[in-house]
N, C-alpha and C. Protein backbone atom coordinates (compact mmCIF):
# COMPACT_ATOMS: atom_id res chain seq x y z
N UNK A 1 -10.05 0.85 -17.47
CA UNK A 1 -9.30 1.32 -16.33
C UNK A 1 -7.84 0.92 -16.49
N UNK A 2 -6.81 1.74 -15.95
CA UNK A 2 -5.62 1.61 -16.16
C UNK A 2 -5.50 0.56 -15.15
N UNK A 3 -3.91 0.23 -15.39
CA UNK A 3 -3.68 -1.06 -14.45
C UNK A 3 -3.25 0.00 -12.46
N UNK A 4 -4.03 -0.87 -11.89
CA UNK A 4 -4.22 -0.25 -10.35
C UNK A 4 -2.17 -0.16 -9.87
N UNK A 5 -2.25 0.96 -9.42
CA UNK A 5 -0.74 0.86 -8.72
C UNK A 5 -0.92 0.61 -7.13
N UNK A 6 0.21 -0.20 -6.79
CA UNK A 6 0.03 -0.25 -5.26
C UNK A 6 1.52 0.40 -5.07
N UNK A 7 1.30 1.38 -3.39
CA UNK A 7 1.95 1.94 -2.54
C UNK A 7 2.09 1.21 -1.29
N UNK A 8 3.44 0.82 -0.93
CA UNK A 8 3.30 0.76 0.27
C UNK A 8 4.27 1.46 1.48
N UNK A 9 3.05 1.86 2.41
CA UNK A 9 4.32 3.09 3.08
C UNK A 9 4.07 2.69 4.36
N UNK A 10 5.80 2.98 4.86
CA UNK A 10 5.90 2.46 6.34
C UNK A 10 6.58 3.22 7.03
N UNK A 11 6.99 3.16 8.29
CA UNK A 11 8.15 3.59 8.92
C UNK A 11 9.57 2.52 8.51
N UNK A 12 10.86 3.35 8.57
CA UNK A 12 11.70 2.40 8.65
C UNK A 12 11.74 1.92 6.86
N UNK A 13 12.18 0.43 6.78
CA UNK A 13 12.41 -0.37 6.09
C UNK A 13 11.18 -1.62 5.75
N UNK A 14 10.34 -1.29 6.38
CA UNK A 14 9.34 -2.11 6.08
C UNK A 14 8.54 -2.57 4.91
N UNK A 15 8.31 -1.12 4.21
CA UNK A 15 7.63 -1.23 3.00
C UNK A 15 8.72 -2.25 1.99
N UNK A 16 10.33 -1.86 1.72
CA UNK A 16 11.17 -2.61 1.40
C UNK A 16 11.10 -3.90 1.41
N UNK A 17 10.71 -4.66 2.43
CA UNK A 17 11.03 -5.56 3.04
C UNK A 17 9.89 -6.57 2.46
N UNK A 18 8.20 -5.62 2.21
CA UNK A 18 7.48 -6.39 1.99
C UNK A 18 7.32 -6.41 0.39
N UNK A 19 8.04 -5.52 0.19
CA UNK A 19 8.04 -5.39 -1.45
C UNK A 19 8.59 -6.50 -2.35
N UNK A 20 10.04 -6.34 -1.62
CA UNK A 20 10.71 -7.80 -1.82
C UNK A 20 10.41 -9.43 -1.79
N UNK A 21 9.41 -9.19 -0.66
CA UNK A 21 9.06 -10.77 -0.34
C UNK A 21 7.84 -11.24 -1.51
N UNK A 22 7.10 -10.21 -1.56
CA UNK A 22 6.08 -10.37 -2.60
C UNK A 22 6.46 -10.68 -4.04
N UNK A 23 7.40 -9.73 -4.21
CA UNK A 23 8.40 -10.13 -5.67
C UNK A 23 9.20 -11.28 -5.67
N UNK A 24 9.28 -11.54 -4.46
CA UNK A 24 10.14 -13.31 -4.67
C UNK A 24 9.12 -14.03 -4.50
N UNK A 25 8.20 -14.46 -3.66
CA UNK A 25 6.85 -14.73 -4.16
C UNK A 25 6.29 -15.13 -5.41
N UNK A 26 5.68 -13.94 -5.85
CA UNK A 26 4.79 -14.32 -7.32
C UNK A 26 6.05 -14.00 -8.28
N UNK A 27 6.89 -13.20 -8.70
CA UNK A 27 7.97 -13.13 -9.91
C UNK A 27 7.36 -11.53 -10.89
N UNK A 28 6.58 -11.65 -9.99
CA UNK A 28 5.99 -10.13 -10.61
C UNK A 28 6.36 -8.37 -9.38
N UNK A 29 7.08 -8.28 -10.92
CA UNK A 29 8.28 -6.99 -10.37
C UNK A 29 6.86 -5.81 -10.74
N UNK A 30 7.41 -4.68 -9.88
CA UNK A 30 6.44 -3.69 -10.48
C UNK A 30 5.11 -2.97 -10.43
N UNK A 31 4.83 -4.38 -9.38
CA UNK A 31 3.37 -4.11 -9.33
C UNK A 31 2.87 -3.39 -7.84
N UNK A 32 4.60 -3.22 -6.65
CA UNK A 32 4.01 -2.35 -5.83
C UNK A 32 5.53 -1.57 -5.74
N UNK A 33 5.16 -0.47 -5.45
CA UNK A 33 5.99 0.78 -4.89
C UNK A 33 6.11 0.84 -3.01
N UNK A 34 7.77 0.62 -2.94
CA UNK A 34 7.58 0.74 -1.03
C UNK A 34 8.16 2.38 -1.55
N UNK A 35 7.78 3.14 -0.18
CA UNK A 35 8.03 4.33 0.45
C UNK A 35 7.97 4.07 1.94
N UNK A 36 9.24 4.43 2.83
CA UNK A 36 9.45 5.10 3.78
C UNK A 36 9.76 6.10 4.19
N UNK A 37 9.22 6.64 5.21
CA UNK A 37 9.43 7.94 6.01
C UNK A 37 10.30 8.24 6.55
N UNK A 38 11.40 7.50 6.84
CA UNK A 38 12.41 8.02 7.43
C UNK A 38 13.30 9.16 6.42
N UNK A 39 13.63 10.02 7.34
CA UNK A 39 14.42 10.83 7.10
C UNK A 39 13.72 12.18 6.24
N UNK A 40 12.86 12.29 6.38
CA UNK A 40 11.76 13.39 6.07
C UNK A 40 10.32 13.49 6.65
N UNK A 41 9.96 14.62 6.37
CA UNK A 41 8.57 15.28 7.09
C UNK A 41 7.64 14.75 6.53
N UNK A 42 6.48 15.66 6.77
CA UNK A 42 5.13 14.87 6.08
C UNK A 42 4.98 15.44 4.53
N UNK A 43 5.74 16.76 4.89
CA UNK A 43 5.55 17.53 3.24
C UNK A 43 6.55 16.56 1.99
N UNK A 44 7.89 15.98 2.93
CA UNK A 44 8.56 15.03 1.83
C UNK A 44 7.59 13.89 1.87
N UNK A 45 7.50 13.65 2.93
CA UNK A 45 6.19 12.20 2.56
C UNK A 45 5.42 12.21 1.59
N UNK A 46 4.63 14.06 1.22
CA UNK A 46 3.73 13.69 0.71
C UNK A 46 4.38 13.73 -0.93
N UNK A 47 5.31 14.04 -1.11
CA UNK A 47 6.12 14.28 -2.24
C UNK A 47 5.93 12.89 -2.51
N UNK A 48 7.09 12.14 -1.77
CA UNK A 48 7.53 11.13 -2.29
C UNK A 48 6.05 10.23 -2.47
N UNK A 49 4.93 10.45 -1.95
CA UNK A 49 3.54 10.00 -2.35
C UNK A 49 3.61 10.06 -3.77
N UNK A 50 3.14 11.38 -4.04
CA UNK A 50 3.30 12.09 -5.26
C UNK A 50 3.95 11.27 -6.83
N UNK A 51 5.21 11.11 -6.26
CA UNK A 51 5.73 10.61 -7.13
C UNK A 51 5.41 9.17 -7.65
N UNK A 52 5.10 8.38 -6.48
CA UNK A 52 4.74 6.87 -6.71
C UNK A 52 3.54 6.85 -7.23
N UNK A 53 2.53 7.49 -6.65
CA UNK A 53 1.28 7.02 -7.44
C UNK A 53 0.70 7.81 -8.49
N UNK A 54 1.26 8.75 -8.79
CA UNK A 54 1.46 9.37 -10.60
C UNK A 54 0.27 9.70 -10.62
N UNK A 55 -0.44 9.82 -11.92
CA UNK A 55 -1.86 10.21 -12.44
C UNK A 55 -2.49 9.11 -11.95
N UNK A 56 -2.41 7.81 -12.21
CA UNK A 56 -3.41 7.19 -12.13
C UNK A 56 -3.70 6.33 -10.96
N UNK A 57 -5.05 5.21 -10.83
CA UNK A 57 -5.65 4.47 -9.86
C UNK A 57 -4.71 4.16 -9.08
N UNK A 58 -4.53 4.10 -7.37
CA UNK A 58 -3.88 3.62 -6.72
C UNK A 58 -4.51 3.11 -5.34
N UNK A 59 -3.49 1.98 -4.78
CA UNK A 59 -4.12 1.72 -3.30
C UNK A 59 -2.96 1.57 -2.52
N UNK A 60 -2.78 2.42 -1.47
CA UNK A 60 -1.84 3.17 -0.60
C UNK A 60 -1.89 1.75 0.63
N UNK A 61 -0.77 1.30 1.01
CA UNK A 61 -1.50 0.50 1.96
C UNK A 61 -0.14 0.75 2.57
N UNK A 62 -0.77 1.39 4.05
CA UNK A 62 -0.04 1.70 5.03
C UNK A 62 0.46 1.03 6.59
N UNK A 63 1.65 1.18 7.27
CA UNK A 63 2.07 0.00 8.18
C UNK A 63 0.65 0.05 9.50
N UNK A 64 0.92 1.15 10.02
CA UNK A 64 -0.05 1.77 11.28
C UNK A 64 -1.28 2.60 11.19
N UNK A 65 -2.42 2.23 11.41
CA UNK A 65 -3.19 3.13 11.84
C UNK A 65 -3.35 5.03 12.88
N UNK A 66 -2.58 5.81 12.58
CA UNK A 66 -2.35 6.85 13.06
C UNK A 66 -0.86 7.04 12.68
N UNK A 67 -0.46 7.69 12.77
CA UNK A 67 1.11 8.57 12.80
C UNK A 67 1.64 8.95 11.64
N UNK A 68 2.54 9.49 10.85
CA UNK A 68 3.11 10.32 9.99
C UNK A 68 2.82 9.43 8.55
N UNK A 69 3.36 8.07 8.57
CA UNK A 69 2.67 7.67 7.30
C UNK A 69 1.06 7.93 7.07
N UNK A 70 0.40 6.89 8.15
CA UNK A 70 -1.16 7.22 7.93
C UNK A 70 -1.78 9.24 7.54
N UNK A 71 -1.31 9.82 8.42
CA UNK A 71 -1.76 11.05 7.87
C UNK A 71 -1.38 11.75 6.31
N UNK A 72 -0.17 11.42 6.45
CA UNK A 72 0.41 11.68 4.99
C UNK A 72 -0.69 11.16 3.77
N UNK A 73 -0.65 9.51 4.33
CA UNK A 73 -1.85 9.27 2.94
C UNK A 73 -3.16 9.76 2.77
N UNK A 74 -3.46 9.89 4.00
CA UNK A 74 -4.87 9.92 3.95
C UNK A 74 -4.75 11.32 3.68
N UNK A 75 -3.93 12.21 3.91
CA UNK A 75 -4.37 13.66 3.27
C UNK A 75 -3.62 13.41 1.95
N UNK A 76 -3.12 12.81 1.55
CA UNK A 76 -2.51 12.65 0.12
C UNK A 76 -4.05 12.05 -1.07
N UNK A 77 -4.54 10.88 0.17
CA UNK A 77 -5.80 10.56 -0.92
C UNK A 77 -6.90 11.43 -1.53
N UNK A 78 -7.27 12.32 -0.42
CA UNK A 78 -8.18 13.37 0.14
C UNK A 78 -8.03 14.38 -1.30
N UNK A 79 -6.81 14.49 -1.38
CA UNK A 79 -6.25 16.03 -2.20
C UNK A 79 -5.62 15.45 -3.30
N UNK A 80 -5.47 14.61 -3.68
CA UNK A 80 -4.76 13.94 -4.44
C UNK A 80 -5.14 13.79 -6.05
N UNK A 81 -6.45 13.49 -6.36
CA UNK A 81 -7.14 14.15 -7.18
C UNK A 81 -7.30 12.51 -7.99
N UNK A 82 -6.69 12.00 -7.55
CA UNK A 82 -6.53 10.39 -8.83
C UNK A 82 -7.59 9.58 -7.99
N UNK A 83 -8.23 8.46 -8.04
CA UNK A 83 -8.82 7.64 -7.48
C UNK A 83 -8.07 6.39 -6.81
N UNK A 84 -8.00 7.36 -5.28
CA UNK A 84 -6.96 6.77 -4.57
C UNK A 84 -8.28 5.99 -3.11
N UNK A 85 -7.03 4.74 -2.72
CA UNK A 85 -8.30 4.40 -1.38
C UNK A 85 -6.20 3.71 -0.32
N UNK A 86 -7.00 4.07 0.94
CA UNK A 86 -6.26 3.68 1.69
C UNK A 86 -6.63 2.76 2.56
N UNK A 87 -5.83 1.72 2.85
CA UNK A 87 -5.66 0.31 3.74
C UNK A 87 -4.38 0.69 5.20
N UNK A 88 -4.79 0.80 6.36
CA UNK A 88 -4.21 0.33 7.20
C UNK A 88 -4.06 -1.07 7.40
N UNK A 89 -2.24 -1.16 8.52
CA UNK A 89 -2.28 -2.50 8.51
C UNK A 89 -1.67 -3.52 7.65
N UNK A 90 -1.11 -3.19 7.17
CA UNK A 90 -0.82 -3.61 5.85
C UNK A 90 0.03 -4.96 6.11
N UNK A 91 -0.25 -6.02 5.39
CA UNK A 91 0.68 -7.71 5.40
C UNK A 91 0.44 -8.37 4.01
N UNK A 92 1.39 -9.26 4.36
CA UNK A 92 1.89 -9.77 3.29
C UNK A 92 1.16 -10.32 2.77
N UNK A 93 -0.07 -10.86 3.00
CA UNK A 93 -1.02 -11.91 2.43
C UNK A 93 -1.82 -10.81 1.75
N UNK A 94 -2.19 -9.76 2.48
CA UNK A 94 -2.97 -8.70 1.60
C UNK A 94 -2.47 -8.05 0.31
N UNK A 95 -0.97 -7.92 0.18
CA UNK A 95 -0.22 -7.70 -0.79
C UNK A 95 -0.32 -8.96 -2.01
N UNK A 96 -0.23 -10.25 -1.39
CA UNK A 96 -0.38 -11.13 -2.93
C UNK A 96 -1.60 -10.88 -3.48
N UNK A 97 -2.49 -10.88 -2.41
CA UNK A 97 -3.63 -10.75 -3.20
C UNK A 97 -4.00 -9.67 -4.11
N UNK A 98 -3.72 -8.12 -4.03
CA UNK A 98 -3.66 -6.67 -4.65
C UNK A 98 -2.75 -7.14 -5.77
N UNK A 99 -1.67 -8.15 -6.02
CA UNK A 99 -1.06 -7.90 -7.09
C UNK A 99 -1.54 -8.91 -7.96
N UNK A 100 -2.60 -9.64 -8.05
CA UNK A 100 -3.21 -10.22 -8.74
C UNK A 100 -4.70 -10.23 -9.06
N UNK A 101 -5.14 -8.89 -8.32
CA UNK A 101 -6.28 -8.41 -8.91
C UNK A 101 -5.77 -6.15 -8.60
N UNK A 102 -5.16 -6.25 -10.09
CA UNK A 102 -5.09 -4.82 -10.31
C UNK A 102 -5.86 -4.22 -11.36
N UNK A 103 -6.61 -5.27 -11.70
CA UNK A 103 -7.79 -4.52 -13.01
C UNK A 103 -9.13 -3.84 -12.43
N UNK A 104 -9.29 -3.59 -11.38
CA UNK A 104 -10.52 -3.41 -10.40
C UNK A 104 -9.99 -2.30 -9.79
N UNK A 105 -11.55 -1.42 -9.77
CA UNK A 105 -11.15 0.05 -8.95
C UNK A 105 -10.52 -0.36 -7.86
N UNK A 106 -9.80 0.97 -7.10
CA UNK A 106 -8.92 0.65 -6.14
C UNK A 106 -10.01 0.24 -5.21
N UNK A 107 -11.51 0.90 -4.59
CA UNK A 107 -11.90 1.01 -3.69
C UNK A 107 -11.96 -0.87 -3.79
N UNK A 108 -12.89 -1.76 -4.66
CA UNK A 108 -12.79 -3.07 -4.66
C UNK A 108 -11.43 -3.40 -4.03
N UNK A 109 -10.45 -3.31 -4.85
CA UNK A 109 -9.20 -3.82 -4.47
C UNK A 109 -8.59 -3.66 -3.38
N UNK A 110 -9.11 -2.82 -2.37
CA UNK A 110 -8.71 -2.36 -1.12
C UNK A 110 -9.41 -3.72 -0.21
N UNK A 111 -11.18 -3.36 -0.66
CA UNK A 111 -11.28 -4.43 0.38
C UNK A 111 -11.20 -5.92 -0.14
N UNK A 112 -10.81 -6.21 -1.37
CA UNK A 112 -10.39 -7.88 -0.99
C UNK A 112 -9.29 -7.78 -0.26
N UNK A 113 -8.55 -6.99 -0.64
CA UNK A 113 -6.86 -6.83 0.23
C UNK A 113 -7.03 -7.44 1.88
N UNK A 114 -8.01 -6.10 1.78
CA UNK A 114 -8.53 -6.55 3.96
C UNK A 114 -8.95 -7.52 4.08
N UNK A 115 -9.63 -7.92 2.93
CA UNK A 115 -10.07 -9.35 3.42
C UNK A 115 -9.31 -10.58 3.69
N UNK A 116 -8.52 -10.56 2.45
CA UNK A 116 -7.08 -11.46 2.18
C UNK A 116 -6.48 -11.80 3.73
N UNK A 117 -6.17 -10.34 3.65
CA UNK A 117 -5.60 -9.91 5.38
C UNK A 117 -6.10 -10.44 6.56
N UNK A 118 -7.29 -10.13 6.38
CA UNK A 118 -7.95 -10.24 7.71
C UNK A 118 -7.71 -12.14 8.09
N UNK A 119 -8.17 -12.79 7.45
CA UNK A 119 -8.32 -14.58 6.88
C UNK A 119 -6.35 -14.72 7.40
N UNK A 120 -5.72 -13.86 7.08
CA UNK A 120 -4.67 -14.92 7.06
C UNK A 120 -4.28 -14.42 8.65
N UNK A 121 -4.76 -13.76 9.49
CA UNK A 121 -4.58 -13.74 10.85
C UNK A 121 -5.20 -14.37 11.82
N UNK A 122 -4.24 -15.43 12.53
CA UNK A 122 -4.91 -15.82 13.45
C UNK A 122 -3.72 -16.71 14.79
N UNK A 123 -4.37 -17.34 15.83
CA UNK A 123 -3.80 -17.77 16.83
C UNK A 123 -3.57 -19.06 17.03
N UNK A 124 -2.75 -19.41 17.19
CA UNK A 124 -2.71 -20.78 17.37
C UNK A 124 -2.32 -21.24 18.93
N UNK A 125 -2.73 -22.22 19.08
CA UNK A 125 -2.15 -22.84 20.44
C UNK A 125 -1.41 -24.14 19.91
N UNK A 126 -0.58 -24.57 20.98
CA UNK A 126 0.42 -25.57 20.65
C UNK A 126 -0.71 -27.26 21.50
């Protein structure tokens, strides 16, 4: 299996934002693609999809559950033709973890991601 690509798409500046932190983080450039929606439709969305996750394995991990990113991917995965899996929700803890296990189908790599994710949320009281 080729090495897994990660997407991450947001509204705004977000995907940016988490792209960066992850790369200052671990020191490993490369291993995710941000895309935002601003300033185009769903048909540029799905372009600029297009372009990031190329021919091969990918895992799309998106800011929100519903609205212009989420539909974009999920009809991008649908039609897309590569072995793609999508993650709502998307944080930073779920991101270290995807960039250090990219040898594993995406669908695996999706859910340690959630899992990663899920573990590093929680509440505290003072």
């Amino acid at each position: 299996m080729s090495e897994l690509r990660g997407v991450v798409v947001s509204h705004a500046a977000v995907a940016q934002a988490l792209v960066a932190a992850v790369t200052a983080i671990t020191g490993i450039e490369g291993a995710l693609t941000p895309i935002s929606n601003e300033g185009c439709g769903t048909e540029a969305l799905g372009e600029r999809l297009r372009e990031a996750v190329g021919s091969g394995p990918a895992v799309l991990f998106v800011d929100l559950p519903g609205g212009s990113c989420f539909t974009s991917s999920a009809r991008y995965a649908k039609k897309g033709g590569a072995d793609i899996a999508v993650v709502t929700g998307v944080n930073l803890a779920m991101l270290l973890d995807f960039v250090f296990n990219r040898d594993i189908p995406p669908a695996e790599a999706a859910r340690r991601a959630v899992d990663a994710g899920g573990k590093a949320i929680r509440v505290t009281s003072s």
